[in-house]
N, C-alpha and C. Protein backbone atom coordinates (compact mmCIF):
# COMPACT_ATOMS: atom_id res chain seq x y z
N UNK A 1 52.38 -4.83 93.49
CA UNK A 1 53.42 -4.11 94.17
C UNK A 1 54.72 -4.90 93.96
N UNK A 2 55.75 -4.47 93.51
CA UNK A 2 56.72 -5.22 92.81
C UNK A 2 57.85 -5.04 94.61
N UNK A 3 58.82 -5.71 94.60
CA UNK A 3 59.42 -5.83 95.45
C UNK A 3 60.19 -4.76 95.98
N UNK A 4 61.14 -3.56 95.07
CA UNK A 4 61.27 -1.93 95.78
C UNK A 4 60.23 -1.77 96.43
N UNK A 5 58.92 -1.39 95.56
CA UNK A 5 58.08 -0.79 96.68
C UNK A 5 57.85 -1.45 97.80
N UNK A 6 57.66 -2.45 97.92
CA UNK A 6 57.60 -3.07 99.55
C UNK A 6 58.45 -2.93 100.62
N UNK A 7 59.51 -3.05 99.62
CA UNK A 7 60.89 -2.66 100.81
C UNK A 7 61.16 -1.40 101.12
N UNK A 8 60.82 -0.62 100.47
CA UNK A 8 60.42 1.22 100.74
C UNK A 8 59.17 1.06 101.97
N UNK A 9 58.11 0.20 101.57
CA UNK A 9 57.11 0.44 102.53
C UNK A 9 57.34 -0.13 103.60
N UNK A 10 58.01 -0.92 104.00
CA UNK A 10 57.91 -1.71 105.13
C UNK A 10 59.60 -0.70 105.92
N UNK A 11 60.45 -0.07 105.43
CA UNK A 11 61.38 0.63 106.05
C UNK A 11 60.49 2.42 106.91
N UNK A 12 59.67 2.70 105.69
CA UNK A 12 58.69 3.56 106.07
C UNK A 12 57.98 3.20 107.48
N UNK A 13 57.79 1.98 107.62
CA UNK A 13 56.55 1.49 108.34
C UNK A 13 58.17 1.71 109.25
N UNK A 14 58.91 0.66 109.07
CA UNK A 14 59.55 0.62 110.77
C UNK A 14 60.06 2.08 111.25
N UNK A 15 60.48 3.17 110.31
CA UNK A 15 61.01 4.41 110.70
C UNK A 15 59.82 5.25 111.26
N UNK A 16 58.88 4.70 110.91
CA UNK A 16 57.48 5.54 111.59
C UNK A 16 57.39 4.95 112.98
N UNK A 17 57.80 3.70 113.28
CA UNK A 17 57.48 3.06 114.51
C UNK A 17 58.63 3.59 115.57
N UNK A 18 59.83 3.29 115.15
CA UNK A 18 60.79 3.94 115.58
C UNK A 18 60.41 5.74 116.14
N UNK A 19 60.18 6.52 115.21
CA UNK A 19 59.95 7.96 115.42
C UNK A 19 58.92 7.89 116.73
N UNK A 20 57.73 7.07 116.81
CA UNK A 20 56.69 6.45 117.62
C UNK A 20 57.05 6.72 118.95
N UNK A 21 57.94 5.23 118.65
CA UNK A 21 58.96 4.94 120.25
C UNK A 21 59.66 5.94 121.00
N UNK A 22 60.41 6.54 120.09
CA UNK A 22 61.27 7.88 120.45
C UNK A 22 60.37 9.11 121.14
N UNK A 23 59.25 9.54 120.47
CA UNK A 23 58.68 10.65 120.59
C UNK A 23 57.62 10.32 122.01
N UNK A 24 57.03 8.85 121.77
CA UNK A 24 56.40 8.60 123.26
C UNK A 24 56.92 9.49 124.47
N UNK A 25 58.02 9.09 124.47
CA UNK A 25 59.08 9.35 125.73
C UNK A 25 59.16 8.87 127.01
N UNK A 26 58.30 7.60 127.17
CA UNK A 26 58.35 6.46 127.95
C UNK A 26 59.35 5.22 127.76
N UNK A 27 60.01 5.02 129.00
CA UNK A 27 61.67 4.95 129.23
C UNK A 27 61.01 3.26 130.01
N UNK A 28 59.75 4.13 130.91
CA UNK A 28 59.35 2.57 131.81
C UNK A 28 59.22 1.32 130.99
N UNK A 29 59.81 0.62 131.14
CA UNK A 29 58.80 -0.90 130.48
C UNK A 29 58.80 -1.51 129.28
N UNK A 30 58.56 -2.14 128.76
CA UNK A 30 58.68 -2.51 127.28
C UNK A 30 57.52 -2.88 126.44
N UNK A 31 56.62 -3.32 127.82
CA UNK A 31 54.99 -2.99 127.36
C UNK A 31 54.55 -1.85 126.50
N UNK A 32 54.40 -0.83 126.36
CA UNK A 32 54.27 0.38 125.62
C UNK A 32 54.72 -0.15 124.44
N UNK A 33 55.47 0.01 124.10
CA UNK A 33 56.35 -0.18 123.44
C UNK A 33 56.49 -1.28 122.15
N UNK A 34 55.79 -2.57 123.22
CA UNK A 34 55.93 -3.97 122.33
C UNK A 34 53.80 -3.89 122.07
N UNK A 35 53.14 -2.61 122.38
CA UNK A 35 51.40 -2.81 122.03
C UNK A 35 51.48 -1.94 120.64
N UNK A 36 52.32 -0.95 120.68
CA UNK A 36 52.84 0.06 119.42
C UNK A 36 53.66 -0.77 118.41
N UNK A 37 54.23 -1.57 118.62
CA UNK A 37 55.34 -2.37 117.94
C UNK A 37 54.23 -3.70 117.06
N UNK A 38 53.51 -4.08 117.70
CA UNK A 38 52.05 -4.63 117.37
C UNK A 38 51.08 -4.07 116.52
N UNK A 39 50.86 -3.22 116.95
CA UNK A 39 49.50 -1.94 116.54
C UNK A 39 50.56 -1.95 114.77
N UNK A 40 51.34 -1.78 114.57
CA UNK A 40 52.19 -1.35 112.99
C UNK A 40 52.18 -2.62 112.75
N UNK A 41 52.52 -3.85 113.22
CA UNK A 41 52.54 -5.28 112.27
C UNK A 41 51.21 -5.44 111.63
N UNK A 42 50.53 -5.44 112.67
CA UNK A 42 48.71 -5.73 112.00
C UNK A 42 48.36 -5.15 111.27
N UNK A 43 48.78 -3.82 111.37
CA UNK A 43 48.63 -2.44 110.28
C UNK A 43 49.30 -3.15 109.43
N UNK A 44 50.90 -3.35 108.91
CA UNK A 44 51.09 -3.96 107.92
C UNK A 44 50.77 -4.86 107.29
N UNK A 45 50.68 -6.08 107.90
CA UNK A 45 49.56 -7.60 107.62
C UNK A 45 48.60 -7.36 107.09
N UNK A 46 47.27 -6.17 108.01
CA UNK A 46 46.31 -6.00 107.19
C UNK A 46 46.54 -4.96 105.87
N UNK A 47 47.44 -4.13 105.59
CA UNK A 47 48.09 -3.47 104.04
C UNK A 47 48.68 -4.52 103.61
N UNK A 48 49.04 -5.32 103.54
CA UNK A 48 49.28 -6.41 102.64
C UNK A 48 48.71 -7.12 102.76
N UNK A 49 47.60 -8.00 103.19
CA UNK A 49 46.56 -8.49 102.94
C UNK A 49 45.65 -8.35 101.88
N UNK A 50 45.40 -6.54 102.36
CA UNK A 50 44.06 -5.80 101.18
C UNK A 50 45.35 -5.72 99.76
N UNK A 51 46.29 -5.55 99.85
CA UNK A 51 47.27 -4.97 98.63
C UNK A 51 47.16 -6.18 97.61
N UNK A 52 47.40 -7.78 98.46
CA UNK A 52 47.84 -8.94 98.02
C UNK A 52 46.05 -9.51 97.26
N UNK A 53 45.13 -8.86 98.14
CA UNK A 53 43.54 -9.92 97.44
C UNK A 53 42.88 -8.68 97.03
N UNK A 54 43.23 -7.31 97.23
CA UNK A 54 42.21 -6.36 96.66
C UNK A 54 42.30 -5.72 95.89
N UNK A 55 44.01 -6.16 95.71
CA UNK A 55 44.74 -5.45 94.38
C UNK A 55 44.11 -5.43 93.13
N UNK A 56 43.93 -6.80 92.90
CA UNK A 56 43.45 -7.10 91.25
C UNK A 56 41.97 -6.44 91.13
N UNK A 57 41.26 -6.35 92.50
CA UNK A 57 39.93 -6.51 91.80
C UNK A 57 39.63 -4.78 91.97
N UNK A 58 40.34 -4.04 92.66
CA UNK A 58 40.59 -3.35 93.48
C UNK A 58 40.87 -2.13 91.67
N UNK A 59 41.75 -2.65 91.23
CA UNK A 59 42.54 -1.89 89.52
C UNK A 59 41.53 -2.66 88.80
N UNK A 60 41.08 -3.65 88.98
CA UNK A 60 40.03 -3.91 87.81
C UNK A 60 38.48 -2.87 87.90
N UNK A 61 38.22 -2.71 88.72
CA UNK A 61 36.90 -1.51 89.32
C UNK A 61 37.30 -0.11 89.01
N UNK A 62 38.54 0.18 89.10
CA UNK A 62 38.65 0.99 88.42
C UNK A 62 38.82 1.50 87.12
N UNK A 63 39.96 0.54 86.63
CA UNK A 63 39.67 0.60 84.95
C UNK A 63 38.66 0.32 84.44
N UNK A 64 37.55 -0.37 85.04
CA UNK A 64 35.88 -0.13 84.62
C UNK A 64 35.40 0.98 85.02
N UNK A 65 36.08 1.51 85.82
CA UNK A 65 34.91 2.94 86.13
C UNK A 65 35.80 4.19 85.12
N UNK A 66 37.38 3.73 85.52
CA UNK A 66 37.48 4.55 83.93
C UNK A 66 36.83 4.73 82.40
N UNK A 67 36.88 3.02 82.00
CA UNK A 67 36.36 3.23 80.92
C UNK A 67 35.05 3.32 80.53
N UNK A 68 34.52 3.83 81.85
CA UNK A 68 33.16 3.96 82.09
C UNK A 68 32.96 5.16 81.90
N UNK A 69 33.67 6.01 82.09
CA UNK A 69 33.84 7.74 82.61
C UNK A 69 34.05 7.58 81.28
N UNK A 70 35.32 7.48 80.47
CA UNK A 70 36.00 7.48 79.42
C UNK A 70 34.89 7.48 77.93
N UNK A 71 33.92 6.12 78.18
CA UNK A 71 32.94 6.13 77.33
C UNK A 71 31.71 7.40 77.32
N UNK A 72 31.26 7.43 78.58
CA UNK A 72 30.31 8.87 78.94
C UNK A 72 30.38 9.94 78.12
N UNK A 73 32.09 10.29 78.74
CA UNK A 73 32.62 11.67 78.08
C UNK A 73 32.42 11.45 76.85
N UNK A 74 32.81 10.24 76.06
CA UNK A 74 32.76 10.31 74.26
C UNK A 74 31.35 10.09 74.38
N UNK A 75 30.50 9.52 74.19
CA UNK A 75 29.19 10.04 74.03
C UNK A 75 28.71 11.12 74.37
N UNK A 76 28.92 11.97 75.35
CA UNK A 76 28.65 13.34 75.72
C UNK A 76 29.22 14.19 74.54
N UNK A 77 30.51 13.74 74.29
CA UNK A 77 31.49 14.91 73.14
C UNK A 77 30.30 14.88 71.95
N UNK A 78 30.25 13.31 71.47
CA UNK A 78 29.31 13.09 70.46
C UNK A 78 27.96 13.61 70.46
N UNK A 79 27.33 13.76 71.98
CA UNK A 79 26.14 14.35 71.58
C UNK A 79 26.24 15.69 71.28
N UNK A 80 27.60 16.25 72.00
CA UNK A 80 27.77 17.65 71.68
C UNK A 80 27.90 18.42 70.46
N UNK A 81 28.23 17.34 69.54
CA UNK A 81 28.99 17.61 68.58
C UNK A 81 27.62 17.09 66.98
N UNK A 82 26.58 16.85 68.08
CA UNK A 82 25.80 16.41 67.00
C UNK A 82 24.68 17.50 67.17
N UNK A 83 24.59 17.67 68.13
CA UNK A 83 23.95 19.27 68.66
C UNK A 83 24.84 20.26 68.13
N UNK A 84 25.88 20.34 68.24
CA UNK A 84 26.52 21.68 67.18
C UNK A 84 26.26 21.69 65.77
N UNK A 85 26.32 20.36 65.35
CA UNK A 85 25.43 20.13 63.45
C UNK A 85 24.38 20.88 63.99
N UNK A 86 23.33 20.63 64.41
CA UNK A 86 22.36 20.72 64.45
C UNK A 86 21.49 21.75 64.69
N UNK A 87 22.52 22.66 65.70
CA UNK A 87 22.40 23.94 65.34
C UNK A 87 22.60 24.98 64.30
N UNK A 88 24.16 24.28 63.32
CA UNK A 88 24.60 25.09 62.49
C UNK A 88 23.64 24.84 60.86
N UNK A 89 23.21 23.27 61.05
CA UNK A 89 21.79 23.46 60.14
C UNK A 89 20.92 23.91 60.58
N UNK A 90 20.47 24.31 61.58
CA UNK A 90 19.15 25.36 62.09
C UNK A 90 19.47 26.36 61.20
N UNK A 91 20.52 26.81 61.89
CA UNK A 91 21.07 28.47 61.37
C UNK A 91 21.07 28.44 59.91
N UNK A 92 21.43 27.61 59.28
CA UNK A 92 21.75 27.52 57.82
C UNK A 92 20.27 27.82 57.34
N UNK A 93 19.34 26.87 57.53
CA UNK A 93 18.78 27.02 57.28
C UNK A 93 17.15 27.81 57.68
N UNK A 94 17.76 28.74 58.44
CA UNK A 94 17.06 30.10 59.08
C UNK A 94 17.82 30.74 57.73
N UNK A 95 18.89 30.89 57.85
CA UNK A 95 19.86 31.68 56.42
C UNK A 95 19.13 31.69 55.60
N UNK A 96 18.56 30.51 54.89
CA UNK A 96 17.89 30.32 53.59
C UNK A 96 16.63 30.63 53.48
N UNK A 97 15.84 30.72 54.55
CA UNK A 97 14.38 30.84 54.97
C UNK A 97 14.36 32.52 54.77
N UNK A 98 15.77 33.29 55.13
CA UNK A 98 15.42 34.42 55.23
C UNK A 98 15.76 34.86 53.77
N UNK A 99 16.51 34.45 52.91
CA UNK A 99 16.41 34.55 51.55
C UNK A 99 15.78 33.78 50.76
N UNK A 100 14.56 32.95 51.14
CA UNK A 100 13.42 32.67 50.88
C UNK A 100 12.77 33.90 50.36
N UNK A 101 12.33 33.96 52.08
CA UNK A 101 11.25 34.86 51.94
C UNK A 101 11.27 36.33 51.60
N UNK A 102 12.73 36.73 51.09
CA UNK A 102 13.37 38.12 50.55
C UNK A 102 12.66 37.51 49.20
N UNK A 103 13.24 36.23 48.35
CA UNK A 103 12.86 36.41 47.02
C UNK A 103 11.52 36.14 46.96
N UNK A 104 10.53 35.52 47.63
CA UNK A 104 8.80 35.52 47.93
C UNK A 104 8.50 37.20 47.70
N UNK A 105 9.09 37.81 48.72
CA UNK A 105 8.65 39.08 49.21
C UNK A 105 8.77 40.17 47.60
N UNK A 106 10.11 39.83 46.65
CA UNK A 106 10.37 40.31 45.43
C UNK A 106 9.73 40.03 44.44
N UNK A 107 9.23 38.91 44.71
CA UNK A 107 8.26 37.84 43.63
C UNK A 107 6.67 38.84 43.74
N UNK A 108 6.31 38.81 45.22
CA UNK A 108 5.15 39.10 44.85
C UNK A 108 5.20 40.67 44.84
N UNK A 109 6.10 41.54 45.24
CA UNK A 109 5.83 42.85 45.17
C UNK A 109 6.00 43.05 43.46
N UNK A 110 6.72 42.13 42.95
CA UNK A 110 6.74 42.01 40.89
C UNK A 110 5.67 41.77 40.73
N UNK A 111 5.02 41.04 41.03
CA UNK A 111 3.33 40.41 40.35
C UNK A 111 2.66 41.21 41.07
N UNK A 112 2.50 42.08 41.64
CA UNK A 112 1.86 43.30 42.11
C UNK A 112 2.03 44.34 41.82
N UNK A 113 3.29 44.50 40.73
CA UNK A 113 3.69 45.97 40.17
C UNK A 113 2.85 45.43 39.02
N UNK A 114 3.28 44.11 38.27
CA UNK A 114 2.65 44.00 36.83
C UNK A 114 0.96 43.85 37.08
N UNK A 115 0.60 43.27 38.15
CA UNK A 115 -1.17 43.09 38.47
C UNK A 115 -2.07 44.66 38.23
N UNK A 116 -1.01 45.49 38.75
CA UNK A 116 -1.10 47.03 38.91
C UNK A 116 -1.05 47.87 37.73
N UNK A 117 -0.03 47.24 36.84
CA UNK A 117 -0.11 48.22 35.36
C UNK A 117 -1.45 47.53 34.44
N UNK A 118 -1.46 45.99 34.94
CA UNK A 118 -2.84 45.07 34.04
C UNK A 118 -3.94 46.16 34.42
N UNK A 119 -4.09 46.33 35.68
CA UNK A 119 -5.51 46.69 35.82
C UNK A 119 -5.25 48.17 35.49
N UNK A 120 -4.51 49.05 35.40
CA UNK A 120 -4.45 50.69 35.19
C UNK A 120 -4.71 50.65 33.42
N UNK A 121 -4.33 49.13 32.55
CA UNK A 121 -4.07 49.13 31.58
C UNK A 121 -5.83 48.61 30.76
N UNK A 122 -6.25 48.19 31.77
CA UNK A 122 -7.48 47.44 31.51
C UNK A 122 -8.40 48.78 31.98
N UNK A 123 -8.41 49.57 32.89
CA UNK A 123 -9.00 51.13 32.97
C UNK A 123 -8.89 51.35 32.30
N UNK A 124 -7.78 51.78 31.46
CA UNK A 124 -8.01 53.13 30.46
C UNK A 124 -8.42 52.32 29.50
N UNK A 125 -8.36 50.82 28.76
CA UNK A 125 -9.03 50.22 27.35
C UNK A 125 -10.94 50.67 28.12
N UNK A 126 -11.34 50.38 29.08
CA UNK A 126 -12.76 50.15 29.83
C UNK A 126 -13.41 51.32 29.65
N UNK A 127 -12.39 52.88 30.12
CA UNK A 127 -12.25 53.98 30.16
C UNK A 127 -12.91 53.95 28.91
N UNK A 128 -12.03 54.21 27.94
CA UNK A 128 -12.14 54.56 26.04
C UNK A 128 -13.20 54.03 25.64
N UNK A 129 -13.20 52.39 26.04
CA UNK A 129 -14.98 51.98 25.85
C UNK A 129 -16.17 52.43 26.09
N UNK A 130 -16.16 52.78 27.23
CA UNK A 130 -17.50 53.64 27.80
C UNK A 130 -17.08 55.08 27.46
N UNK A 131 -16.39 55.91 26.83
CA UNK A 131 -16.49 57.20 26.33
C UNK A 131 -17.24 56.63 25.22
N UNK A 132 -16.70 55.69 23.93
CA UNK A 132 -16.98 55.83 23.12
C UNK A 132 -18.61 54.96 23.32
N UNK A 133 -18.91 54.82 23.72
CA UNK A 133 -20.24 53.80 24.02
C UNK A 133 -21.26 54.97 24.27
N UNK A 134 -20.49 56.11 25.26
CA UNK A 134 -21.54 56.87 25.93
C UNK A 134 -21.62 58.39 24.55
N UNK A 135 -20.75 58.51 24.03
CA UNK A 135 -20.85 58.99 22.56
C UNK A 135 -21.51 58.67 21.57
N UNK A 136 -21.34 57.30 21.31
CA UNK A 136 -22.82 57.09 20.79
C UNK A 136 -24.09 56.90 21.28
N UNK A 137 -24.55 57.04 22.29
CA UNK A 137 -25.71 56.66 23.05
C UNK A 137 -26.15 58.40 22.90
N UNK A 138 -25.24 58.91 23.07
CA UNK A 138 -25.28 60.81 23.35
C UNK A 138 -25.59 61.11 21.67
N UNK A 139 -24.64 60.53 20.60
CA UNK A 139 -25.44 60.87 19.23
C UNK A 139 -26.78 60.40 19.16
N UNK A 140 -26.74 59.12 19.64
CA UNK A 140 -28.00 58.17 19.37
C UNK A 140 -29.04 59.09 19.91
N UNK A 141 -28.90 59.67 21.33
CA UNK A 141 -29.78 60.64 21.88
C UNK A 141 -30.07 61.94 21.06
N UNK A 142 -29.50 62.84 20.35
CA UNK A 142 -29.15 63.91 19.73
C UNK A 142 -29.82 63.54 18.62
N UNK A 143 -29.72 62.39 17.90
CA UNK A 143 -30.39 62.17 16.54
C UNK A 143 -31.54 62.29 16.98
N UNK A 144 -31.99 61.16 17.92
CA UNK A 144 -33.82 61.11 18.24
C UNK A 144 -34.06 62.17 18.73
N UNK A 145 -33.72 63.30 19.27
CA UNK A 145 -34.02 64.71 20.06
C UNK A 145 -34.14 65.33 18.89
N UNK A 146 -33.61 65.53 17.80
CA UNK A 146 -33.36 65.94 16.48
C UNK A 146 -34.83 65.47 15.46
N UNK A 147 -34.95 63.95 15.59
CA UNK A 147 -35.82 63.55 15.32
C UNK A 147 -37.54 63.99 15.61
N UNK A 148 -37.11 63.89 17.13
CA UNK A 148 -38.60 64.07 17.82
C UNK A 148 -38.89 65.94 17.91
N UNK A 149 -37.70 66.91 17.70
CA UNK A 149 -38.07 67.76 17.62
C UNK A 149 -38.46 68.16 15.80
N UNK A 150 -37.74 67.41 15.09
CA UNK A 150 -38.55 67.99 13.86
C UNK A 150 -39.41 67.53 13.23
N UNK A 151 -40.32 66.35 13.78
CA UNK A 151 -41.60 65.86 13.77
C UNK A 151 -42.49 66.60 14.82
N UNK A 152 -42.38 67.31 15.68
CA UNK A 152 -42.70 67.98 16.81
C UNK A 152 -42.94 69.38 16.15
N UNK A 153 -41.97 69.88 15.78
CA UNK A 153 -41.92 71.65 14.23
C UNK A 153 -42.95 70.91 13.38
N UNK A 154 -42.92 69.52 12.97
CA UNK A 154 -43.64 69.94 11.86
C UNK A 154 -45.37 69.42 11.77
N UNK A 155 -45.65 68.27 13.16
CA UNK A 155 -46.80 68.85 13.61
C UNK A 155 -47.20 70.19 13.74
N UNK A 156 -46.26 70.64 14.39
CA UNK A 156 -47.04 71.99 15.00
C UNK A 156 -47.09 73.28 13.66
N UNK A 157 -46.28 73.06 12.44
CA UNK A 157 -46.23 73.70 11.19
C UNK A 157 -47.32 73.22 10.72
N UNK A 158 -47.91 72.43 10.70
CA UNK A 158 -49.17 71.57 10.26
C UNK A 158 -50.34 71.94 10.75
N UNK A 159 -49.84 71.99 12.35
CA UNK A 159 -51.23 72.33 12.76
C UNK A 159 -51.80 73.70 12.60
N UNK A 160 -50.46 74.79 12.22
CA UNK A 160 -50.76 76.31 12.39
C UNK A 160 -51.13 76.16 10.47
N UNK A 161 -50.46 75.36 9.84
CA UNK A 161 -51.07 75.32 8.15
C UNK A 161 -52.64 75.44 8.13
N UNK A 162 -53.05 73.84 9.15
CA UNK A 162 -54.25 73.92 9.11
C UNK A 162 -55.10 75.07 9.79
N UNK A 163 -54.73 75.75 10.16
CA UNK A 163 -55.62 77.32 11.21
C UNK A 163 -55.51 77.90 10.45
N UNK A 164 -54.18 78.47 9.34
CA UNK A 164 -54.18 79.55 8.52
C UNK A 164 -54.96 79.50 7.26
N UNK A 165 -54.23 77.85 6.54
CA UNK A 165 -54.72 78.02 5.39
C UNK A 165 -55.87 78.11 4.94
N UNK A 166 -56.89 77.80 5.54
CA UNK A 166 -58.08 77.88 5.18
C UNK A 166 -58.38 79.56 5.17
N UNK A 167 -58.09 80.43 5.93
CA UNK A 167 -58.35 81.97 5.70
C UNK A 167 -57.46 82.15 4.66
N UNK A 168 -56.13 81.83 4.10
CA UNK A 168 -55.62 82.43 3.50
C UNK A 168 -55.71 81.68 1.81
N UNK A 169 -56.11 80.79 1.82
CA UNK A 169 -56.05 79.83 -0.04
C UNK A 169 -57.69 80.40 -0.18
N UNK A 170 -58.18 80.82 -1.06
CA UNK A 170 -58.86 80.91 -1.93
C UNK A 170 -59.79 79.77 -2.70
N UNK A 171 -60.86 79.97 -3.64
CA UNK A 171 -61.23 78.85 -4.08
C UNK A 171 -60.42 78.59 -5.75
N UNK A 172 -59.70 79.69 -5.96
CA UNK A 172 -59.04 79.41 -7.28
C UNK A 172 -57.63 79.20 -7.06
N UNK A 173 -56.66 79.64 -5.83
CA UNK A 173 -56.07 78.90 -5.55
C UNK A 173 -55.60 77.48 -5.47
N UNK A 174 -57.26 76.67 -4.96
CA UNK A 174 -57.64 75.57 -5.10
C UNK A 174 -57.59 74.94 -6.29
N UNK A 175 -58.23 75.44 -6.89
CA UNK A 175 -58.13 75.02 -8.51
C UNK A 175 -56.62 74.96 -8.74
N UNK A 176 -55.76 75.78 -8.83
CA UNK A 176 -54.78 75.73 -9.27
C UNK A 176 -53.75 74.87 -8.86
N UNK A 177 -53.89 74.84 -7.47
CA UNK A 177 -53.59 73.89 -6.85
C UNK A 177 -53.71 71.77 -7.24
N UNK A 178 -54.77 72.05 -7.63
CA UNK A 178 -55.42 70.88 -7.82
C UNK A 178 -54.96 70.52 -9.52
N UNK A 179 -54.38 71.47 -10.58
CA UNK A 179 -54.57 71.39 -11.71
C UNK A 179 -52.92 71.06 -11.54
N UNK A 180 -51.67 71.75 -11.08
CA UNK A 180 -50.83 71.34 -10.73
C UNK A 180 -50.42 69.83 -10.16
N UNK A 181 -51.25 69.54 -9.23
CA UNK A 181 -51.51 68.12 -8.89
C UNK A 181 -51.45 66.96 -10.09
N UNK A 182 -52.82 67.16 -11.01
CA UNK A 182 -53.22 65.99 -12.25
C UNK A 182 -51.77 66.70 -13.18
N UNK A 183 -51.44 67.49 -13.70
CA UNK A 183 -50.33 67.54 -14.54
C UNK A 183 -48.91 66.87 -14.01
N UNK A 184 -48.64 66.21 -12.87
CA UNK A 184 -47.71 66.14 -11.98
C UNK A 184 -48.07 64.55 -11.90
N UNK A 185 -49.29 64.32 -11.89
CA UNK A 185 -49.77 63.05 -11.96
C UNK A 185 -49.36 62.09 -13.06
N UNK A 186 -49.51 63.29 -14.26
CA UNK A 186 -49.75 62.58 -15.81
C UNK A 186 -48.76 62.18 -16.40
C-alpha cells in the first residue's frame, strides 16, 4: 500500500467516524463518543496490521492460486484440443473406412460378375461336352441296336432257312450246289 492510498484510507476512516458521531445524536458525554472513536483505531491498527504482515503472503497465495487456475485452464484447453484431433481423426478416418468398404463392396461385386460369367462360361464348354459325349454314347447305342438287331434278322433268317430249306432244295439242287462249291474252291 503505497502512501496515497493510506492517506485516502485513513481520511475515509476518520469521515466515517465523524458521520458516526454526527448521526448517533448523543450530545450527553464524551464517553459514547471516545468507545466509537476507539472501536475505528483498533479497526485501523488491526487493517494495517493484516495489510503490513498479510500483504506479502496474502498476493503471494494468490498469484499461486492464479497460476494455478491459469495452468488448469491450459491443460484443460490442451486436453481439449487434443480431443478435437482426435475426434477429427476418428471422423477422418470413419471417412476412409467408408470408402474402404465402397471399394471392397466394388471389388467383390467385380469378382462376382467375372466368378459369374467363369461359371456360365464353364456350363456351356460342360454343356457341349455332355451333348457331344451323350451323342456318341446314343450312336454307340444305335450301332449296337443296329448290330444286335441284324444278327437277331439273321438268326431268325437262318432259323426260318433251316425250316424251309429242307422242303424246298431238292437232291439235285444239292448236287449243284455242291459242284458250284469245288469249282469255287479250285
Amino acid at each position: 500500500m503505497n502512501k496515497k492510498q493510506l492517506v485516502i484510507f485513513v481520511l475515509v476512516l476518520t469521515g466515517a467516524m465523524c458521520v458516526h458521531i454526527f448521526m448517533s445524536g448523543e450530545t450527553e458525554g464524551w464517553r459514547p463518543t471516545y468507545d466509537i472513536g476507539m472501536k475505528w483505531l483498533n479497526f485501523g491498527i488491526l487493517a494495517f496490521v493484516l495489510v503490513k504482515f498479510l500483504k506479502d503472503p496474502l498476493m503471494n497465495f494468490l498469484r499461486d492460486q492464479k497460476e494455478e487456475l491459469a495452468k488448469e485452464i491450459q491443460e484443460l484447453e490442451e486436453g481439449k484440443k487434443k480431443a478435437t484431433d482426435r475426434i477429427q481423426e476418428a471422423l477422418k478416418l470413419v471417412e476412409k473406412g467408408d470408402e474402404h468398404i465402397e471399394t471392397i463392396k466394388k471389388r467383390i461385386t467385380d469378382q462376382g460378375k467375372k466368378e459369374k460369367e467363369n461359371i456360365i462360361r464353364e456350363a456351356h464348354y460342360q454343356g457341349k461336352h455332355m451333348i457331344k459325349e451323350s451323342k456318341k454314347k446314343i450312336s454307340s447305342q444305335i450301332l449296337q441296336a443296329k448290330k444286335d438287331f441284324r444278327a437277331d434278322l439273321i438268326d431268325a433268317a437262318i432259323k426260318l432257312a433251316i425250316q424251309r430249306l429242307p422242303e424246298k432244295i431238292k437232291e439235285e439242287d444239292n448236287v449243284i450246289l455242291f459242284n458250284k462249291f469245288l469249282e469255287s474252291a479250285k
